[in-house]
C-alpha atoms as a PDB file:
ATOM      1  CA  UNK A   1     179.796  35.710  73.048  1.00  0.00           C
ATOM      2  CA  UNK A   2     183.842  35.481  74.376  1.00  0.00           C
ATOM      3  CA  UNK A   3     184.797  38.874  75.941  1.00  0.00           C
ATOM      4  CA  UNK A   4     187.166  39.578  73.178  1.00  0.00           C
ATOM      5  CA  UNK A   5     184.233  39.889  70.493  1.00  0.00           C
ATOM      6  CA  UNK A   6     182.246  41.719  72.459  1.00  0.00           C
ATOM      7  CA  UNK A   7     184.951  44.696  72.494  1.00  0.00           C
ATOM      8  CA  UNK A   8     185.495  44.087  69.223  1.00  0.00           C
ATOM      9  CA  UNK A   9     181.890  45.090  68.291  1.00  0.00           C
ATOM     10  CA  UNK A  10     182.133  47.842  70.906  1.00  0.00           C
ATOM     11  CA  UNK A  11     185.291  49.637  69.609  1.00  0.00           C
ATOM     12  CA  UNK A  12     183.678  49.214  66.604  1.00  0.00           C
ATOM     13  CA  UNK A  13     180.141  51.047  67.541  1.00  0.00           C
ATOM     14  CA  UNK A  14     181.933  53.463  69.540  1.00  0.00           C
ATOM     15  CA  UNK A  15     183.840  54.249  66.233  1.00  0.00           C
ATOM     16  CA  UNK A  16     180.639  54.204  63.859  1.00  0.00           C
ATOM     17  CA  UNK A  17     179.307  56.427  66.425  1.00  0.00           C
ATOM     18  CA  UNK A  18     182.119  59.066  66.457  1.00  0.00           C
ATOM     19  CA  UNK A  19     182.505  59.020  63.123  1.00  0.00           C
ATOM     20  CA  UNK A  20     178.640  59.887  62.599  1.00  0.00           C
ATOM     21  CA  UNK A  21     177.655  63.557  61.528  1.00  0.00           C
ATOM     22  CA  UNK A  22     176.313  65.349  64.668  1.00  0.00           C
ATOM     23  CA  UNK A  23     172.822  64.843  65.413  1.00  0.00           C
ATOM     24  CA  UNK A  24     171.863  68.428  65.315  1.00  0.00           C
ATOM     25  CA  UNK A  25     173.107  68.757  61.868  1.00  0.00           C
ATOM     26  CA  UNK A  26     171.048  65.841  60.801  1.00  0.00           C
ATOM     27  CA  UNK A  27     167.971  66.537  58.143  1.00  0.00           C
ATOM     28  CA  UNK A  28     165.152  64.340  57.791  1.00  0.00           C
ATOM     29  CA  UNK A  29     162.597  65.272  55.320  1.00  0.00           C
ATOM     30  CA  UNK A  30     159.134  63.222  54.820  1.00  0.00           C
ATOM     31  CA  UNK A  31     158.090  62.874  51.419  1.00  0.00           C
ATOM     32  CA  UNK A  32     155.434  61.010  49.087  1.00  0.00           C
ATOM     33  CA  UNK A  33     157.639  58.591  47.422  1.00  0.00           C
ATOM     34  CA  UNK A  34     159.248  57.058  49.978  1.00  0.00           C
ATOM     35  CA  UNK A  35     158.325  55.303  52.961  1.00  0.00           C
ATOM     36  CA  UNK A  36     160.688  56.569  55.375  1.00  0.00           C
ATOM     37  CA  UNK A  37     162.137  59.966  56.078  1.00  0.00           C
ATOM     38  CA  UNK A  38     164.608  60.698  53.992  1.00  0.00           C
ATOM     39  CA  UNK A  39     167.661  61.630  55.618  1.00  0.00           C
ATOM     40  CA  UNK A  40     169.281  64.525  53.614  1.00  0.00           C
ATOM     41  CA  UNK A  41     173.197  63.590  55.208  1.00  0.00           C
ATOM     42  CA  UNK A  42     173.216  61.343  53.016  1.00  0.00           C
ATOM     43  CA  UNK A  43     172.768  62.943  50.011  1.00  0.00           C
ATOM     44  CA  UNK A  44     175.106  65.630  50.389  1.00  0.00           C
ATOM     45  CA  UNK A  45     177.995  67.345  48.503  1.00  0.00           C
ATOM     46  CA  UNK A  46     180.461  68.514  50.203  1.00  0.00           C
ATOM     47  CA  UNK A  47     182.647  72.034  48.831  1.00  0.00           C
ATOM     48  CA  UNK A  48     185.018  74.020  50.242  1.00  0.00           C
ATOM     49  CA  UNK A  49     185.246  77.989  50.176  1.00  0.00           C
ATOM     50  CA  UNK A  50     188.036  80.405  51.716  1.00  0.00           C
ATOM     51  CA  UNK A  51     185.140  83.013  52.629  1.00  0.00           C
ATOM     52  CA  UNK A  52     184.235  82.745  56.682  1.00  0.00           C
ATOM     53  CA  UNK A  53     181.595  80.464  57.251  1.00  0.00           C
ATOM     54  CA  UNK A  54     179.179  84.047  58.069  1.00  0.00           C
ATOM     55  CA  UNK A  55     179.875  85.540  54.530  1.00  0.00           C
ATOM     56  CA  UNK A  56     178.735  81.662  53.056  1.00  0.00           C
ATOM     57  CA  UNK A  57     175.803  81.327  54.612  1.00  0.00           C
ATOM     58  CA  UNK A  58     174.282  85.084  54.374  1.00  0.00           C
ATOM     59  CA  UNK A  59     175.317  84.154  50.460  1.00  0.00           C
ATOM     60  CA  UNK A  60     173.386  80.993  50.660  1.00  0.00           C
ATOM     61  CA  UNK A  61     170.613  82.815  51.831  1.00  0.00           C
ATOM     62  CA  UNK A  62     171.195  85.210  48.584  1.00  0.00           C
ATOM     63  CA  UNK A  63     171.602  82.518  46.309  1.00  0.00           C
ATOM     64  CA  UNK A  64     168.294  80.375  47.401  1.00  0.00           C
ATOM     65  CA  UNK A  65     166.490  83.807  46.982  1.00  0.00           C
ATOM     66  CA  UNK A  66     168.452  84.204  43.299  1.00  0.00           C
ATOM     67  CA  UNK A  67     166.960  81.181  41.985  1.00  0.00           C
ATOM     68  CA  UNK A  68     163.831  81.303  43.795  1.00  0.00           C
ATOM     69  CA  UNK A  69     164.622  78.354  46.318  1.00  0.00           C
ATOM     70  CA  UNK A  70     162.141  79.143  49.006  1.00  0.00           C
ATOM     71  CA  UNK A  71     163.992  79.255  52.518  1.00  0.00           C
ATOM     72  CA  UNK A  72     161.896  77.186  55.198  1.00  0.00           C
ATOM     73  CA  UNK A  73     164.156  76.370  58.347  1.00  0.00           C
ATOM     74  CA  UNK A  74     167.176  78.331  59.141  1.00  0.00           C
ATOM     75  CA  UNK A  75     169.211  77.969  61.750  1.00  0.00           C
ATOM     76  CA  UNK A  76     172.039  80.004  62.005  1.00  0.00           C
ATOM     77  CA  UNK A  77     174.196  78.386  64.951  1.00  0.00           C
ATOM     78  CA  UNK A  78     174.119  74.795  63.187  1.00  0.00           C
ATOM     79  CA  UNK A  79     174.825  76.311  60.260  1.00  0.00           C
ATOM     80  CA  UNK A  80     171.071  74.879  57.899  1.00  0.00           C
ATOM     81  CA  UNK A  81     169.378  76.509  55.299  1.00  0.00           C
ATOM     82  CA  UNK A  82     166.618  74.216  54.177  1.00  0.00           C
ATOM     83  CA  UNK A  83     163.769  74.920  51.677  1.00  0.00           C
ATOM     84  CA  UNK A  84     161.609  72.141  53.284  1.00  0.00           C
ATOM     85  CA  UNK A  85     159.283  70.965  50.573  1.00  0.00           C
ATOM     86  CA  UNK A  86     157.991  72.972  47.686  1.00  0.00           C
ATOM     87  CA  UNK A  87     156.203  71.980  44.981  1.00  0.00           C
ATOM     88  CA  UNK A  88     156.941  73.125  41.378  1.00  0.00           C
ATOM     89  CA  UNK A  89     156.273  72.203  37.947  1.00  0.00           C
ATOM     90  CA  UNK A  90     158.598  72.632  34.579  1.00  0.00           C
ATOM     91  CA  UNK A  91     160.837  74.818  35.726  1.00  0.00           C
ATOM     92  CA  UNK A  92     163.476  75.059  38.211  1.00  0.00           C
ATOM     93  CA  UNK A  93     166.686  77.197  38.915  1.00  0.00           C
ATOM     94  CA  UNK A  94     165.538  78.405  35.178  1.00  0.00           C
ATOM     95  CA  UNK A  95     166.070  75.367  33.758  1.00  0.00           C
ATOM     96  CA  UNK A  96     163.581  72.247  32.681  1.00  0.00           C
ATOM     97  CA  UNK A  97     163.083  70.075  35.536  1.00  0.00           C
ATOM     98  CA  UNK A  98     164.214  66.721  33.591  1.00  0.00           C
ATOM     99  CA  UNK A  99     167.835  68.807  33.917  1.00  0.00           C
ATOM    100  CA  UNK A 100     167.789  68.799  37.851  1.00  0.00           C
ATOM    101  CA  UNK A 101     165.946  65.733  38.546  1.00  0.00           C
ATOM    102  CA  UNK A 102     165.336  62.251  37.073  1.00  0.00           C
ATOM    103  CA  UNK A 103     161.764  60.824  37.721  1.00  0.00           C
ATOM    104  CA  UNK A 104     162.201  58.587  34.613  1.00  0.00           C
ATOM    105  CA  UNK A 105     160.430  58.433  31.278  1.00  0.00           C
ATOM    106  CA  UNK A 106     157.165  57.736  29.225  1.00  0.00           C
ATOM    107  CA  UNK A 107     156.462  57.799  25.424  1.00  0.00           C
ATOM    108  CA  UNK A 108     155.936  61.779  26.273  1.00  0.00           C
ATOM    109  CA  UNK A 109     159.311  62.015  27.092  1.00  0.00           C
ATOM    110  CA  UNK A 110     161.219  62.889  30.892  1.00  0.00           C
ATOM    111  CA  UNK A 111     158.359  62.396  33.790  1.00  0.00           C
ATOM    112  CA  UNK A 112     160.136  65.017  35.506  1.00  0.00           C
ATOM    113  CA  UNK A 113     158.722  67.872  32.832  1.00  0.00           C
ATOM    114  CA  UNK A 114     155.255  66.799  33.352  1.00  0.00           C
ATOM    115  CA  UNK A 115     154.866  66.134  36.362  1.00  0.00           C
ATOM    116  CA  UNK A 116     154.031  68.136  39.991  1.00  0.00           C
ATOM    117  CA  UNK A 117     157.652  68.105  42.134  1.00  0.00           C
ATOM    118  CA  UNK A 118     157.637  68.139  45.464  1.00  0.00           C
ATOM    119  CA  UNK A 119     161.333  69.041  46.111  1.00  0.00           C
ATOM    120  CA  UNK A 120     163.299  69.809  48.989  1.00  0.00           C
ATOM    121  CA  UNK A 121     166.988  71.610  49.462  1.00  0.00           C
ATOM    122  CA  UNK A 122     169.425  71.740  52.163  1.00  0.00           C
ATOM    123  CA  UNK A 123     172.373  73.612  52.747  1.00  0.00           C
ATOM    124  CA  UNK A 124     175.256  72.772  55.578  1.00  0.00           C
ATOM    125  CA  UNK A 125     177.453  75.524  56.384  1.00  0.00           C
ATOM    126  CA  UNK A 126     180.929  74.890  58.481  1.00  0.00           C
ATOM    127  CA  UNK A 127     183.849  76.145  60.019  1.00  0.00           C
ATOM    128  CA  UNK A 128     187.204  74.010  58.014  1.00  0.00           C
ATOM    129  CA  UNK A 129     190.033  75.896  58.319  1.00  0.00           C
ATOM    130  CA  UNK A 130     190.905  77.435  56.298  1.00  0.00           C
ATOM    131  CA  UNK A 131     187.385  78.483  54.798  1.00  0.00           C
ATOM    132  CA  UNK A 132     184.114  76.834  55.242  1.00  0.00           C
ATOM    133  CA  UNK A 133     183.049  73.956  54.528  1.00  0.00           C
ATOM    134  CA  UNK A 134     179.667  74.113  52.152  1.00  0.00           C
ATOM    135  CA  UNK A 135     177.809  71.119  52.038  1.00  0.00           C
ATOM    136  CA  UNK A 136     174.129  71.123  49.530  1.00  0.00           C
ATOM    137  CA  UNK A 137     171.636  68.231  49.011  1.00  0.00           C
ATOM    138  CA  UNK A 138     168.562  67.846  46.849  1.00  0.00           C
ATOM    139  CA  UNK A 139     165.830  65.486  46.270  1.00  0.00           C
ATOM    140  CA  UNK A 140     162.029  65.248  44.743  1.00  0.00           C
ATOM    141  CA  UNK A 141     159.167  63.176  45.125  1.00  0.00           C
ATOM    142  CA  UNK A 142     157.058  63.635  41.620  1.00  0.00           C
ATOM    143  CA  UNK A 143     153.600  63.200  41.106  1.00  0.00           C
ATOM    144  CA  UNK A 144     151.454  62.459  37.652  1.00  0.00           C
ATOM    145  CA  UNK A 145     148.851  65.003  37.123  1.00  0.00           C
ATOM    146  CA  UNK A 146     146.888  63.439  34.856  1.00  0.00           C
ATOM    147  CA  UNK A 147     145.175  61.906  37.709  1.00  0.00           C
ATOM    148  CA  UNK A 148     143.889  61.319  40.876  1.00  0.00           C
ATOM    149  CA  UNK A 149     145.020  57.975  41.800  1.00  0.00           C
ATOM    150  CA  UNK A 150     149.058  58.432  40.937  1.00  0.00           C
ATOM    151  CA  UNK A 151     151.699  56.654  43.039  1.00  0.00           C
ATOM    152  CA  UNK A 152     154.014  59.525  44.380  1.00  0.00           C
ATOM    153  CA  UNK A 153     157.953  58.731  42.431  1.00  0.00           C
ATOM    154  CA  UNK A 154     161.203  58.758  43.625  1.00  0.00           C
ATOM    155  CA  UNK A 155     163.193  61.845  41.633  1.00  0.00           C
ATOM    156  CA  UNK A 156     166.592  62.013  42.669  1.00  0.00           C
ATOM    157  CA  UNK A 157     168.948  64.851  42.091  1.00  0.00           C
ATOM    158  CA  UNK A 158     171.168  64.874  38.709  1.00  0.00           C
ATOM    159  CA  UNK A 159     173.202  67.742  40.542  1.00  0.00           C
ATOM    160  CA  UNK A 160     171.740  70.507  38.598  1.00  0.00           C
ATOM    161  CA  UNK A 161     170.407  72.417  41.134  1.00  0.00           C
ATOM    162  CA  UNK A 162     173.309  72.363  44.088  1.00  0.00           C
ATOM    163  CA  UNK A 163     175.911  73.471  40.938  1.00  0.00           C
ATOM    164  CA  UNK A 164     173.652  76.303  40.242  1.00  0.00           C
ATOM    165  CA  UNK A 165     173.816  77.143  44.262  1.00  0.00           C
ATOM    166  CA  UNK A 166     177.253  76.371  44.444  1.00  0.00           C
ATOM    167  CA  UNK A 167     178.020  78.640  41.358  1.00  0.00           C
ATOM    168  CA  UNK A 168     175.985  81.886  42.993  1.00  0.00           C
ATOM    169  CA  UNK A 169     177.033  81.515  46.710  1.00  0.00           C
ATOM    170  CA  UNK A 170     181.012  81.351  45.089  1.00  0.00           C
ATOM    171  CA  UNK A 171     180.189  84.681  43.342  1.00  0.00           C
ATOM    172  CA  UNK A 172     178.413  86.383  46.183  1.00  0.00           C
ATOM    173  CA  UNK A 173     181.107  85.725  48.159  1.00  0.00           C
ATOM    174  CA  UNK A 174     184.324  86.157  45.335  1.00  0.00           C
ATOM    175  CA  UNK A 175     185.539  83.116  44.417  1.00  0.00           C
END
């Protein structure tokens, strides 16, 4: 390869590789449906809020407990609030779980109201002056309970359930 290519392609890693989220604020979560981790950066939203990034994140805290979110891993100084994996069925952040996630269909009507979610939620609070930067991913892996033998699904977010965190941790903190 001439020498001018290979800079090329280093400039370029060096810039793929500064422009990458930092590793500790990386989330990987391990669930049914998929084969590999599932890495949670990836699925984020990104928000901003003029409250300090302390006041978001002690309302994050508030609002996971709100809508009954369990809280697995905190970590303060990166700035995580993850629920890990729960599992739940028909209901979540008081609505029907076909509203927050979409496992697909059958002649019964939205998989996701039938079947056993194993769900996981992340939150990603940081300093962005002015305010904080609040960043919230979701996903599910769903599982038929009819039977023994079910393949695990993939359920992917509709948004549902970081609008409902977004909307409590803006009126913990005022606006």
């Amino acid at each position: 390869m001439p020498k001018s290519r290979k800079s090329v392609l280093a400039c370029a890693f060096a810039a793929i590789v500064l422009a990458a989220p930092a590793l500790s604020a990386q989330v990987h979560i391990t669930m049914k449906a998929w084969h590999e981790p599932v890495l949670m950066d990836t699925l984020r939203q990104d928000h901003h809020l003029q409250a300090s990034p302390a006041q978001v994140y002690e309302a994050a805290l508030k609002a996971f407990a709100q809508l009954d979110i369990p809280t697995g891993r905190t970590d303060g100084k990166k700035g995580i609030i993850g629920s890990e994996r729960f599992e739940r069925m028909r209901v979540l952040v008081g609505l029907p779980m076909s509203r927050s996630f979409n496992c697909g269909e059958g002649p019964t009507g939205a998989h996701a109201d039938s079947y056993r979610l194993e769900v996981a939620v992340v939150a990603w609070v940081a300093e962005d002056k002015p305010g904080t930067k609040l960043s919230l991913a979701t996903i599910a892996s769903g599982r038929d309970i009819s039977g023994v033998n079910r393949i695990a699904k993939e359920c992917p977010s509709t948004g549902t359930v970081e609008m409902k965190l977004l909307e409590a941790i803006t009126k913990i903190v005022g606006g």
